[in-house]
N, C-alpha and C. Protein backbone atom coordinates (compact mmCIF):
# COMPACT_ATOMS: atom_id res chain seq x y z
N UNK A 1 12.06 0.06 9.45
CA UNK A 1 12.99 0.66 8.51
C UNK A 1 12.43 2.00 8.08
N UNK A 2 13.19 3.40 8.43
CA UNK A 2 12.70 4.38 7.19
C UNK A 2 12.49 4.27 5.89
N UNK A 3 11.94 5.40 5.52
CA UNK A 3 11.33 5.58 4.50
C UNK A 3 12.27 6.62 4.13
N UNK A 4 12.22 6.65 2.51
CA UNK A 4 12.72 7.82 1.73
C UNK A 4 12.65 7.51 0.37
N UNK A 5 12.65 9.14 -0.28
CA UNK A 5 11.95 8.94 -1.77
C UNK A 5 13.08 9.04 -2.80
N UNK A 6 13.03 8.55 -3.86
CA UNK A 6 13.75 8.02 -5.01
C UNK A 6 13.12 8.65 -6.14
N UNK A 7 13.86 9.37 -7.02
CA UNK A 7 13.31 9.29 -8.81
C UNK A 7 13.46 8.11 -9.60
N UNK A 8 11.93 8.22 -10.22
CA UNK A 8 12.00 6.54 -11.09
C UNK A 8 11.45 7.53 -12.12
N UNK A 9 11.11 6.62 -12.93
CA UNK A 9 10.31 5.90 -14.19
C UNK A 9 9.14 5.34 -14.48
N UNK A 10 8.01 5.52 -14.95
CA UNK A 10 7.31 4.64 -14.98
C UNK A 10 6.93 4.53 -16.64
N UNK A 11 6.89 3.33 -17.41
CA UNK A 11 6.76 3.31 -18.63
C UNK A 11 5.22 2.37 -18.73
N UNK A 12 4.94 2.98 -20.11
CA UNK A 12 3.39 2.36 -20.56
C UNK A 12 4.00 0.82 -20.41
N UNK A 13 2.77 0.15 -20.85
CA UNK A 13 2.84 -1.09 -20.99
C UNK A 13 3.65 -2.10 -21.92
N UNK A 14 4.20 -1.50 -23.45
CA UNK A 14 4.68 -1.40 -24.65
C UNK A 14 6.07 -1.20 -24.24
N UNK A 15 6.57 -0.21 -22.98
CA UNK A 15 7.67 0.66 -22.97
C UNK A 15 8.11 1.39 -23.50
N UNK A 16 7.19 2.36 -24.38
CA UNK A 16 7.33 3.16 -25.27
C UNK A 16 7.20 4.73 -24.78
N UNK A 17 6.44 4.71 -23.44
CA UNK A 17 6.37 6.24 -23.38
C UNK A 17 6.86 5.95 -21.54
N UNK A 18 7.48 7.07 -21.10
CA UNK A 18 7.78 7.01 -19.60
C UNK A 18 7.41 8.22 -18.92
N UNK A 19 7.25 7.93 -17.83
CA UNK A 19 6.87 9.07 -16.82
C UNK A 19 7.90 9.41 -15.60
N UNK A 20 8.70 10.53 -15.06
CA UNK A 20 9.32 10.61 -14.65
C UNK A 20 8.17 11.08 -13.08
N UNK A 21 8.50 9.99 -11.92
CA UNK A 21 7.71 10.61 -10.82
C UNK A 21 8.63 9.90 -9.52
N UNK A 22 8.32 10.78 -8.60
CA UNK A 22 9.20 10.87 -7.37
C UNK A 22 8.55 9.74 -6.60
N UNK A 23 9.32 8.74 -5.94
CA UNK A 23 8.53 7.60 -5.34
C UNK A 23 8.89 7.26 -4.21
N UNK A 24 8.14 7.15 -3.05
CA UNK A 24 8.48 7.26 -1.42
C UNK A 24 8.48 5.15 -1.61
N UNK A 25 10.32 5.40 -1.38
CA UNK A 25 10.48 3.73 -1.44
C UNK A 25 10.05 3.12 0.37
N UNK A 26 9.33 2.02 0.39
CA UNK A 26 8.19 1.83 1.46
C UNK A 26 8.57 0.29 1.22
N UNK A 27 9.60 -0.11 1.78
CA UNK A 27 9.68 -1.73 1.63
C UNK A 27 8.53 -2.90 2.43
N UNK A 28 8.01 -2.41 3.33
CA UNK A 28 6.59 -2.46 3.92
C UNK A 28 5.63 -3.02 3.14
N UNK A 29 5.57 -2.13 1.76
CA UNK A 29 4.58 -2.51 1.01
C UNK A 29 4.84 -3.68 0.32
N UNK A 30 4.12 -4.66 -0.01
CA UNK A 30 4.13 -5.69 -0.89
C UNK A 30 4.36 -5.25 -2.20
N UNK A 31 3.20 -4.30 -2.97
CA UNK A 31 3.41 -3.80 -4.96
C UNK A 31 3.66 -2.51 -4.80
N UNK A 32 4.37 -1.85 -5.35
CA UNK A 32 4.33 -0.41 -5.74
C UNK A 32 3.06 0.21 -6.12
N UNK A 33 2.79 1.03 -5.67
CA UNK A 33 1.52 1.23 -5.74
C UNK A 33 1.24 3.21 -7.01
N UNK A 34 0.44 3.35 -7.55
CA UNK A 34 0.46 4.54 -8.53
C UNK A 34 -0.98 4.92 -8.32
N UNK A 35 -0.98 6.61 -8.30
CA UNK A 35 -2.35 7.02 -8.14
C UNK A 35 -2.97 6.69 -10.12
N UNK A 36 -4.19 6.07 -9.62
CA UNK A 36 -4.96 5.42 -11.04
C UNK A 36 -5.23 6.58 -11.99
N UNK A 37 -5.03 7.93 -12.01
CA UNK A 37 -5.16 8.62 -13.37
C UNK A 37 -3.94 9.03 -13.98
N UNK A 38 -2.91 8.82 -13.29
CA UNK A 38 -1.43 8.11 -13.77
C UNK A 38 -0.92 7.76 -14.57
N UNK A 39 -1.56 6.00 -13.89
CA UNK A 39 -1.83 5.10 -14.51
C UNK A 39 -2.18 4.41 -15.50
N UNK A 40 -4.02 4.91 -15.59
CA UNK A 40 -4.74 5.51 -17.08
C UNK A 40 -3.81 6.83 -18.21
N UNK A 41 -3.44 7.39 -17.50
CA UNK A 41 -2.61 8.26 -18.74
C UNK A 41 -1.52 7.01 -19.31
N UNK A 42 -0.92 6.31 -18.74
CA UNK A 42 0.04 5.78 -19.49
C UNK A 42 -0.65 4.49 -20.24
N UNK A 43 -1.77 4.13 -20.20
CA UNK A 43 -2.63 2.80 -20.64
C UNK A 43 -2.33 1.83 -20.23
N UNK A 44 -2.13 1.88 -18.89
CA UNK A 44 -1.93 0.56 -17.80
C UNK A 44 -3.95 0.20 -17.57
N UNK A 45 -4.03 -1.23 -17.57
CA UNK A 45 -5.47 -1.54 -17.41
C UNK A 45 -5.24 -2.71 -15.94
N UNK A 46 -6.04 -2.79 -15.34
CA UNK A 46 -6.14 -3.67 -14.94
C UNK A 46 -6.44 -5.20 -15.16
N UNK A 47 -5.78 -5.69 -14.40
CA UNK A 47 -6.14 -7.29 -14.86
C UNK A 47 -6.69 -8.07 -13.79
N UNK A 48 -6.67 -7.72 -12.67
CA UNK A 48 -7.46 -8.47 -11.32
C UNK A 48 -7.53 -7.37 -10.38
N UNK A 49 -8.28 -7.81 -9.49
CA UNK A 49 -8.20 -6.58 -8.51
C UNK A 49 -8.05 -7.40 -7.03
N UNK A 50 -7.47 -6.98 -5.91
CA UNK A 50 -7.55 -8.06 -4.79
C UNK A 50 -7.35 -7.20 -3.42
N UNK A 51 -7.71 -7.72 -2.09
CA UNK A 51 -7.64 -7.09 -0.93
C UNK A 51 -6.57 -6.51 -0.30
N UNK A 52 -6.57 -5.59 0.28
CA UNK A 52 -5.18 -4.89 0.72
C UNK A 52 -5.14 -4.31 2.36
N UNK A 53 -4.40 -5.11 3.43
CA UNK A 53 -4.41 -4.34 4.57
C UNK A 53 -3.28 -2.92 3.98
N UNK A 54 -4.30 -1.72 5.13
CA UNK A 54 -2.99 -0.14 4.89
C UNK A 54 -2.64 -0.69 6.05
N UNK A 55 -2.25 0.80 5.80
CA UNK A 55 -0.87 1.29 7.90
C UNK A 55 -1.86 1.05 8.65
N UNK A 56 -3.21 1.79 8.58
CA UNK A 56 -4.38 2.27 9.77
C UNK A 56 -4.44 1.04 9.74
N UNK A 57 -4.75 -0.13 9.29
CA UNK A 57 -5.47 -1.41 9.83
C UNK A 57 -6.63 -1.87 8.55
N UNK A 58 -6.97 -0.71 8.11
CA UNK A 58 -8.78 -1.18 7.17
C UNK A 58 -8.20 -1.71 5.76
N UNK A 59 -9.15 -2.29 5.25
CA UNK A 59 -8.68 -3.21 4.41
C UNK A 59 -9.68 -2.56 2.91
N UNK A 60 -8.60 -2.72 1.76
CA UNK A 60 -9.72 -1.95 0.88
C UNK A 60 -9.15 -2.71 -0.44
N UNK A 61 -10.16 -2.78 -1.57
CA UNK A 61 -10.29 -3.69 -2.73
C UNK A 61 -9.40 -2.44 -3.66
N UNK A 62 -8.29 -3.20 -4.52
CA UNK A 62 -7.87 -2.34 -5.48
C UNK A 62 -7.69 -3.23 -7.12
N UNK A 63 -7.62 -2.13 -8.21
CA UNK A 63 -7.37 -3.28 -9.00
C UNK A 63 -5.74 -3.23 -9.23
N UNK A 64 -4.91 -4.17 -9.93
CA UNK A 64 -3.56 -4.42 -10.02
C UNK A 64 -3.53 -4.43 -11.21
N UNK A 65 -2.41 -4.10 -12.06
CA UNK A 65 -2.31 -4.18 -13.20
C UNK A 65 -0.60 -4.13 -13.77
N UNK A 66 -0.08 -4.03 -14.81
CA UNK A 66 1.40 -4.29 -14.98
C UNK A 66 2.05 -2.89 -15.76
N UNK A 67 3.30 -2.54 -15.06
CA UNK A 67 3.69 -1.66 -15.60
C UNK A 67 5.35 -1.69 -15.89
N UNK A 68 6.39 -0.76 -16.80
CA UNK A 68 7.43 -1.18 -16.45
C UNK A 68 8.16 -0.08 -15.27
N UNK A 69 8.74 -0.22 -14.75
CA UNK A 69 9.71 0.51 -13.63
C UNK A 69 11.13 0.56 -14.32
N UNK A 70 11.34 1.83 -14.28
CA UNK A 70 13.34 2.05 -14.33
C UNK A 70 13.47 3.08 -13.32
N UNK A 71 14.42 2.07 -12.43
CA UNK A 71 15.31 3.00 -11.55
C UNK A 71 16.69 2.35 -11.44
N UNK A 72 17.83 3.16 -11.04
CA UNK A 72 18.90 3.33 -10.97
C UNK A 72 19.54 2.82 -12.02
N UNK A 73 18.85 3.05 -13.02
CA UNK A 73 19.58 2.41 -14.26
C UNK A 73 19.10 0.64 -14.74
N UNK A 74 18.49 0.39 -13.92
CA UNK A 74 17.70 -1.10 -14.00
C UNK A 74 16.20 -0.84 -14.79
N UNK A 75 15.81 -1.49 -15.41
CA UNK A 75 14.26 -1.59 -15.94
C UNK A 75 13.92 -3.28 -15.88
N UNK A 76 12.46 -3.15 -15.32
CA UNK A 76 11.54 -4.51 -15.31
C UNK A 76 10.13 -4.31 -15.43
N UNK A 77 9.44 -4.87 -15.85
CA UNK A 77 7.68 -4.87 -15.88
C UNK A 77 7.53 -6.10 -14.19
N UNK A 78 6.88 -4.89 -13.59
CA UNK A 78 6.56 -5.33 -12.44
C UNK A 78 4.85 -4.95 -12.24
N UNK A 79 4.15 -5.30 -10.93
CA UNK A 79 2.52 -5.38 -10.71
C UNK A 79 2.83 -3.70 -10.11
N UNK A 80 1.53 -2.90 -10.42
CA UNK A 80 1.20 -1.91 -9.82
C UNK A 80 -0.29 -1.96 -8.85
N UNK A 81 -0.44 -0.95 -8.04
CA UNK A 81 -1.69 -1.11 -7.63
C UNK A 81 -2.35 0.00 -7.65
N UNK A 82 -3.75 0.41 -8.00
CA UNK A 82 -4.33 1.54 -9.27
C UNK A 82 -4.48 2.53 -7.50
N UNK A 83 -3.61 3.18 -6.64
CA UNK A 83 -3.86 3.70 -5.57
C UNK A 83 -4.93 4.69 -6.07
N UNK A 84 -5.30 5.81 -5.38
CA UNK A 84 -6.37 6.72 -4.79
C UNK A 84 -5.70 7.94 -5.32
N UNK A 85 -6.31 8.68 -6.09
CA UNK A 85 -5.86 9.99 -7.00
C UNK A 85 -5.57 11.02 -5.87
N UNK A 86 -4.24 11.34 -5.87
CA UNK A 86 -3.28 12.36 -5.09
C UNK A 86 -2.74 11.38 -3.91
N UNK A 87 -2.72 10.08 -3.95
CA UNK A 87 -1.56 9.52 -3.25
C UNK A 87 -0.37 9.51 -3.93
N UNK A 88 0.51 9.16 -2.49
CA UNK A 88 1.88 8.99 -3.22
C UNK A 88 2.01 8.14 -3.85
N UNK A 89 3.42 7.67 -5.02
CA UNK A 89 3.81 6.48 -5.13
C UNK A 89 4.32 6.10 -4.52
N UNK A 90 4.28 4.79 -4.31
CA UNK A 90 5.06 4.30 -3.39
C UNK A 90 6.20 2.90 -4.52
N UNK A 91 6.98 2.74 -3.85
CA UNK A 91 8.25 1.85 -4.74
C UNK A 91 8.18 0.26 -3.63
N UNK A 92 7.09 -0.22 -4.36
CA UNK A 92 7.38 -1.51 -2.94
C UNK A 92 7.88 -2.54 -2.98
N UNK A 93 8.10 -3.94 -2.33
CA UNK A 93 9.15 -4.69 -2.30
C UNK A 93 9.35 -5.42 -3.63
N UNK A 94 7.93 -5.98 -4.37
CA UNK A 94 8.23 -6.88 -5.27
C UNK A 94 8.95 -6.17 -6.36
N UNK A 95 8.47 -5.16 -6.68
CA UNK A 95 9.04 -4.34 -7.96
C UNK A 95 10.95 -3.79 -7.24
N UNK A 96 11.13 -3.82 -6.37
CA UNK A 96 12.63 -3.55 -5.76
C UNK A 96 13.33 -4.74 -6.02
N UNK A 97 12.89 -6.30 -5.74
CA UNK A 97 13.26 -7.51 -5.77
C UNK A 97 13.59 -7.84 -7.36
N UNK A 98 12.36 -7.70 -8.28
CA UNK A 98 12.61 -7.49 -9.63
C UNK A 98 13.86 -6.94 -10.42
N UNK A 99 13.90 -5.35 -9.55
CA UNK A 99 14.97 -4.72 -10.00
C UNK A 99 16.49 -5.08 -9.15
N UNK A 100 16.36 -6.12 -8.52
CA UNK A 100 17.88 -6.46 -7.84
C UNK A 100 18.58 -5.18 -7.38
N UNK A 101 17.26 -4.49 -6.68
CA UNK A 101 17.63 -3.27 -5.80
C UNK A 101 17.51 -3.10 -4.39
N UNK A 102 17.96 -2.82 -2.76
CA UNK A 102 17.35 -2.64 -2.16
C UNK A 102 17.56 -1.47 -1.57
N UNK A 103 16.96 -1.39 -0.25
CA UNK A 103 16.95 -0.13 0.11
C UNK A 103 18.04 0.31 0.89
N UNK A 104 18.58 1.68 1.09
CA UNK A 104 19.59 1.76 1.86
C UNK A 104 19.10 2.71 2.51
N UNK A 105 18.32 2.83 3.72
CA UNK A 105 17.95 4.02 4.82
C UNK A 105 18.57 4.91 5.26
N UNK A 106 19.62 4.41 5.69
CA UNK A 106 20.89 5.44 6.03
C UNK A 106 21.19 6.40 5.51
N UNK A 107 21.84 6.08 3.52
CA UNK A 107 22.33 6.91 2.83
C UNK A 107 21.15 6.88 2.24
N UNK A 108 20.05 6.34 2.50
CA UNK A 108 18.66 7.02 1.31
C UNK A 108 18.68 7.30 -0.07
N UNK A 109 19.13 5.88 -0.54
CA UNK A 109 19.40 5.34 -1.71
C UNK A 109 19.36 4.04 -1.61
N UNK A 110 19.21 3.33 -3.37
CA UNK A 110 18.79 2.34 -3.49
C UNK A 110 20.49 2.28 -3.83
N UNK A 111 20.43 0.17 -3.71
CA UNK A 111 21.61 0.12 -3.98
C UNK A 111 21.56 -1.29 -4.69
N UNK A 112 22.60 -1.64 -6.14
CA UNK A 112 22.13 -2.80 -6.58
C UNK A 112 22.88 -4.38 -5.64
N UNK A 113 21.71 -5.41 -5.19
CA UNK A 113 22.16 -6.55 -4.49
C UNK A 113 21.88 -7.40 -5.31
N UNK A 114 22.29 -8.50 -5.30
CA UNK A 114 22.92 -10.04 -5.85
C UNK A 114 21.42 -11.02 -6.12
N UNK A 115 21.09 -11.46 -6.91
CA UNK A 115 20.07 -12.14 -7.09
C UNK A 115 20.53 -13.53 -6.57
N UNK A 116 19.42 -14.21 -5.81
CA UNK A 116 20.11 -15.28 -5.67
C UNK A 116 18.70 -16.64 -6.37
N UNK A 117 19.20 -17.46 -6.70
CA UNK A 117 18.48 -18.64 -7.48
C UNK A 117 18.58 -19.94 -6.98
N UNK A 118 17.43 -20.66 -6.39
CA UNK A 118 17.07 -21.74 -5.92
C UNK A 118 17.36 -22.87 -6.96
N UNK A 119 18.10 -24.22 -6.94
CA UNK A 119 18.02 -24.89 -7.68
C UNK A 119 18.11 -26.30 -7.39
N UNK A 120 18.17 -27.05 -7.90
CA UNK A 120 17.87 -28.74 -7.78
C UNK A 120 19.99 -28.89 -8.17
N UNK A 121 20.71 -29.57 -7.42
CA UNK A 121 21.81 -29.86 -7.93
C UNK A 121 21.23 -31.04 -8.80
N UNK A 122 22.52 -31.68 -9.88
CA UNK A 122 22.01 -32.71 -10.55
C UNK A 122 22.92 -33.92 -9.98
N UNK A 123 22.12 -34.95 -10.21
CA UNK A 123 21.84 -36.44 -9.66
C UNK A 123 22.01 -36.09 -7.43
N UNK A 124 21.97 -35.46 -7.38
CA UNK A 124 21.38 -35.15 -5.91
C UNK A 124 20.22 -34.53 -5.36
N UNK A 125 19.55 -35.41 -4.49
CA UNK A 125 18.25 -34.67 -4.19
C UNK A 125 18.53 -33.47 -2.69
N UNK A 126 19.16 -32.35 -3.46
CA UNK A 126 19.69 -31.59 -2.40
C UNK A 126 19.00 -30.14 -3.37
N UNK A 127 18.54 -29.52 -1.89
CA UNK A 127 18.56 -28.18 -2.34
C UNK A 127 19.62 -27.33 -2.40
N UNK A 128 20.05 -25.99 -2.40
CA UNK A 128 21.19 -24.83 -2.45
C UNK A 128 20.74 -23.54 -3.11
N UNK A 129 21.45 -22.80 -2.08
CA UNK A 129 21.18 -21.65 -3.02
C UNK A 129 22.28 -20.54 -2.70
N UNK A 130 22.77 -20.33 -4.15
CA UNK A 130 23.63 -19.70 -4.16
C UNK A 130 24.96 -19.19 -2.98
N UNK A 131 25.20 -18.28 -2.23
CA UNK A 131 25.97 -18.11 -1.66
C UNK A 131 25.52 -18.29 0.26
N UNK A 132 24.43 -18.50 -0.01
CA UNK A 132 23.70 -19.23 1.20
C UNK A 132 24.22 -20.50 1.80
N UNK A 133 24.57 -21.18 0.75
CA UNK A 133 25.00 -22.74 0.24
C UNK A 133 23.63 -23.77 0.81
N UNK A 134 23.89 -24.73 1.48
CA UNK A 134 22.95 -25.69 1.85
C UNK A 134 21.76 -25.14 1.84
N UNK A 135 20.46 -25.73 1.78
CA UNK A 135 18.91 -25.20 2.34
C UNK A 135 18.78 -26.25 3.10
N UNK A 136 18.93 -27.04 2.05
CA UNK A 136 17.50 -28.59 2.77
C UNK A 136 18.14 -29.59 2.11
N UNK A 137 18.00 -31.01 2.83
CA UNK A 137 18.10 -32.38 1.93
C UNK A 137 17.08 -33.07 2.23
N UNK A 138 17.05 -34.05 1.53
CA UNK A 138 15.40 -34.98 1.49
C UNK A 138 16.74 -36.47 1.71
């Protein structure tokens, strides 16, 4: 899938202060990722840090931490990852999923899609989900 960049949002932790920055949406990526003095300007901290394959193949330790995202008019506190000072941002899948946004390559825009919710019907041991209908029965 191409790539193409989007204006977001990025708000402190509180949601009190926001940052307006251009973000190369990369559905590829697992977290959205923010260069860490950013980050630190808005008082995002980390809370774990964990392993990351890139594009090239090498694998490198980052820390993760929580921030909120508004784009296209949607806002959510989604995971960031503290990237490498003068990378891009990147807008990656979980924080897109959050925002019940995905990508549209073509017209290179995000566009809002349908959440869908796994559930237990009652007095049947049947799965379903939403407009999917059936999953599974036991």
């Amino acid at each position: 899938m191409g790539t193409f960049r989007v204006g977001i949002e990025l708000g402190d932790p509180t949601g009190a202060r926001w940052q307006p920055v251009e973000a190369l949406v990369d559905t590829g990526a697992t977290y959205t990722s923010v260069p860490a003095p950013i980050l630190e300007l808005l008082g995002v901290t980390a809370h774990v840090h964990a392993q990351f394959v890139l594009a090239d193949g090498r694998e490198v330790e980052r820390p993760i931490g929580r921030i909120w995202i508004r784009a296209d008019g949607r806002a959510e506190m989604t995971l960031v990852v503290f990237a490498e000072p003068g990378a891009p941002v990147l807008l990656g899948a979980y924080a897109l999923e959050g925002l019940r946004l995905a990508a549209d390559p073509i017209n290179r825009r995000l566009v809002p899609v349908p959440a869908f919710l796994l559930y237990r019907s009652v007095g049947i041991d049947t799965l379903a989900c939403g407009a999917h209908g059936l999953i599974g029965a036991r």
